[in-house]
C-alpha atoms as a PDB file:
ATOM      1  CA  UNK A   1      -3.686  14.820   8.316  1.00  0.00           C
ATOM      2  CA  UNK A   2      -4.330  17.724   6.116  1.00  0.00           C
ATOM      3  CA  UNK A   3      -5.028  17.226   2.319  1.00  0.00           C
ATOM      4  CA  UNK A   4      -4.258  19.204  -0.788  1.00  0.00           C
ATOM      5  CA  UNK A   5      -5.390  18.855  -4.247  1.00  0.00           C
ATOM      6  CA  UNK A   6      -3.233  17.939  -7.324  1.00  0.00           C
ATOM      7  CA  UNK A   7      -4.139  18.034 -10.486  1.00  0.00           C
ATOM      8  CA  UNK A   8      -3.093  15.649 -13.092  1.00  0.00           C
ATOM      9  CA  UNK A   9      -4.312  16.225 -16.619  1.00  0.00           C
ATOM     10  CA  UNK A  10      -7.547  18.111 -15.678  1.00  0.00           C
ATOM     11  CA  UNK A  11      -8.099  14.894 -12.700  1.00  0.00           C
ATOM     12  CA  UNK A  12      -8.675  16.608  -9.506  1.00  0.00           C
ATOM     13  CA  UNK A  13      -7.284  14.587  -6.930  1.00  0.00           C
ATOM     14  CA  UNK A  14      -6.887  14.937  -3.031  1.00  0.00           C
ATOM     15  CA  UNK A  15      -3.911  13.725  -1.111  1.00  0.00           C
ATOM     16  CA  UNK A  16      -2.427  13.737   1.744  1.00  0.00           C
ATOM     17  CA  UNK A  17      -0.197  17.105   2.405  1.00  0.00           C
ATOM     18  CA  UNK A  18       3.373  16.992   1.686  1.00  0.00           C
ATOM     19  CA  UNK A  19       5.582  19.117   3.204  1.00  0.00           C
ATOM     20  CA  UNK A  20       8.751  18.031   2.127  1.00  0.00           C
ATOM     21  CA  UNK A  21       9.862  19.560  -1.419  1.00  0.00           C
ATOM     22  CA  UNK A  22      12.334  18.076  -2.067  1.00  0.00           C
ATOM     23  CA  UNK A  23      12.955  14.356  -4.682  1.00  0.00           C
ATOM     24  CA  UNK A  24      11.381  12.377  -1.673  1.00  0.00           C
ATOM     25  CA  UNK A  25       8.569  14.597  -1.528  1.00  0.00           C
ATOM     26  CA  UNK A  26       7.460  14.665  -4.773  1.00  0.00           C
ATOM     27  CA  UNK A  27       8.333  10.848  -5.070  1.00  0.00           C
ATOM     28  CA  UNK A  28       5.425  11.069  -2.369  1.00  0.00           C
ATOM     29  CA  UNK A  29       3.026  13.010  -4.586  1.00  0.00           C
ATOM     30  CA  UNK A  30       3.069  11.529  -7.687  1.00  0.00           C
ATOM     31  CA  UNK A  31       2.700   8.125  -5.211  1.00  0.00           C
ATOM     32  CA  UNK A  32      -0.373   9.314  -3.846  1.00  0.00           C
ATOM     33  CA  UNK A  33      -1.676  10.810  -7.025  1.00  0.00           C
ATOM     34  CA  UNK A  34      -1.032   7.547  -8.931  1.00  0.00           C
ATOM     35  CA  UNK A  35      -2.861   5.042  -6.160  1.00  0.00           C
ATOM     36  CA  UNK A  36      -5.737   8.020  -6.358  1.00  0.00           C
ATOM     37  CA  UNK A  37      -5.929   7.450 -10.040  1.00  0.00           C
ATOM     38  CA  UNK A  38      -6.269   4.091  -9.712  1.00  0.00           C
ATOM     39  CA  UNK A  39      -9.036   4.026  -6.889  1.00  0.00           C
ATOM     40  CA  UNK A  40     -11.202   6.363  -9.699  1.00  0.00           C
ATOM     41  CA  UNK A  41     -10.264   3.239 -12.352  1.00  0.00           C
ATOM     42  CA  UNK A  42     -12.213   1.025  -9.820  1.00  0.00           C
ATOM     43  CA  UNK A  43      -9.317  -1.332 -10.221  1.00  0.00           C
ATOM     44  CA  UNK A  44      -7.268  -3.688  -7.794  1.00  0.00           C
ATOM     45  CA  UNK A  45      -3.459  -3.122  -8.740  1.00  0.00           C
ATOM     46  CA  UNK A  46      -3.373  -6.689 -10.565  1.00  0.00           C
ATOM     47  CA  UNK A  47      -6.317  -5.889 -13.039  1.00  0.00           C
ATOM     48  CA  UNK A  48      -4.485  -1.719 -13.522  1.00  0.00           C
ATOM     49  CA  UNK A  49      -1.557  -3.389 -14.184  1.00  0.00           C
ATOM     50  CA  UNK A  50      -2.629  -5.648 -16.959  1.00  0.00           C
ATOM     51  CA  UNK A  51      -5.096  -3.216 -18.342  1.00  0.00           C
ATOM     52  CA  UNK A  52      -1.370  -0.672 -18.412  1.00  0.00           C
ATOM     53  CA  UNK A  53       0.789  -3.026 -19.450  1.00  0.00           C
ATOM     54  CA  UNK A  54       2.823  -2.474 -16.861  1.00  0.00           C
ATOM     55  CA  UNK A  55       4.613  -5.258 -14.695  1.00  0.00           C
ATOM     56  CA  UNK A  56       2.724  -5.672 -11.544  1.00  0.00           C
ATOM     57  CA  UNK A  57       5.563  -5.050  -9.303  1.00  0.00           C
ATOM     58  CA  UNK A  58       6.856  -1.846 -11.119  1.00  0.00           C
ATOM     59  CA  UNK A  59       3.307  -0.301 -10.352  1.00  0.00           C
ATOM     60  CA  UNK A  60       3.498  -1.792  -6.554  1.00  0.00           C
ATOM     61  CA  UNK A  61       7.069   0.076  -5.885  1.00  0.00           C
ATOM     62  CA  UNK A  62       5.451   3.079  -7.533  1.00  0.00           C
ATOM     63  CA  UNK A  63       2.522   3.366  -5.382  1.00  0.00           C
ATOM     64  CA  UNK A  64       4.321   2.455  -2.201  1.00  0.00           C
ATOM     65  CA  UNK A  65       6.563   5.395  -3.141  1.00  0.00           C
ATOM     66  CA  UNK A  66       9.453   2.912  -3.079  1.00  0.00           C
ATOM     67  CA  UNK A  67      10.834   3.989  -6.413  1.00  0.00           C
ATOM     68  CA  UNK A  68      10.112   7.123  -8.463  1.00  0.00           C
ATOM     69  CA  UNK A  69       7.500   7.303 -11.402  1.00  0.00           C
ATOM     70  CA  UNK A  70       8.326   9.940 -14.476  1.00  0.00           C
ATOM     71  CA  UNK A  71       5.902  12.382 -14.080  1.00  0.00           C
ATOM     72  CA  UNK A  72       4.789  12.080 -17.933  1.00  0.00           C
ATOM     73  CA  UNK A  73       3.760   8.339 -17.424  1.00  0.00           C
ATOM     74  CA  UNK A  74       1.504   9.686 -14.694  1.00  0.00           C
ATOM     75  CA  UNK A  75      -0.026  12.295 -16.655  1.00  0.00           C
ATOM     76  CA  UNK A  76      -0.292   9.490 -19.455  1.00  0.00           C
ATOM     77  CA  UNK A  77      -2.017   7.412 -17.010  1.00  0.00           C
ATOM     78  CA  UNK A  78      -4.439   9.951 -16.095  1.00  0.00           C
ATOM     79  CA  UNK A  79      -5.412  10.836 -19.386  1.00  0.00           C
ATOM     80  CA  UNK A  80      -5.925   6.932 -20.365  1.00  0.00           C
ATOM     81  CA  UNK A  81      -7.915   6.470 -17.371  1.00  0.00           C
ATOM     82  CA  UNK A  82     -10.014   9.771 -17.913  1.00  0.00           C
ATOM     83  CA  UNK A  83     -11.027   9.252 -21.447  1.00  0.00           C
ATOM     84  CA  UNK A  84     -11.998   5.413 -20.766  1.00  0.00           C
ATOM     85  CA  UNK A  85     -13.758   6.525 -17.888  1.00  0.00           C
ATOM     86  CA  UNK A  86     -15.787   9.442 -19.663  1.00  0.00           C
ATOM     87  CA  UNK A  87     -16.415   6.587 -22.811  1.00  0.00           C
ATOM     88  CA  UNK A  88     -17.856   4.457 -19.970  1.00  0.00           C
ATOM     89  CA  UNK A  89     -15.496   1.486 -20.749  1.00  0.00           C
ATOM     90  CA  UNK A  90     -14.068   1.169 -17.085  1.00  0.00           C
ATOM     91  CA  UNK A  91     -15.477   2.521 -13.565  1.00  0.00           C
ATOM     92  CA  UNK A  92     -19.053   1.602 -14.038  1.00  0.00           C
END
């Protein structure tokens, strides 16, 4: 499959291409981009969740693309994730 880069908060990532533009296909992006940001983490989705805050099976539904994530909480993610990774405090 071809790939594509998105960038979230200065995060390159590389997904999957999406050809669809439409609310399913960018459901589909911010999916990908999302499980991406966690693989960089270096966390399984049980530890992400906990470290988030976030209920384990609202992150599952968002990474299976099953229901859509606000674009701002991804970008919020990202940034978390960035700065904790740059301080050396996760990914090591």
């Amino acid at each position: 499959m071809e790939k594509e880069f998105y960038n979230i908060e200065g995060l390159e990532l590389e997904v999957d291409k999406i050809t669809a533009d439409d609310k399913e296909g960018q459901r589909e992006r911010l999916s990908a981009a999302f499980r991406k940001i966690r693989e960089i983490s270096g966390m399984n989705r049980s530890k992400f969740s906990k470290w988030l805050g976030i209920p384990y099976r609202t992150m599952q539904e968002w990474e299976l693309g099953r229901r859509a994530m606000p674009e701002y909480v991804l970008r919020l993610i990202a940034y978390k994730v960035i700065m904790e990774k740059n301080s050396g405090r996760i990914g090591q």
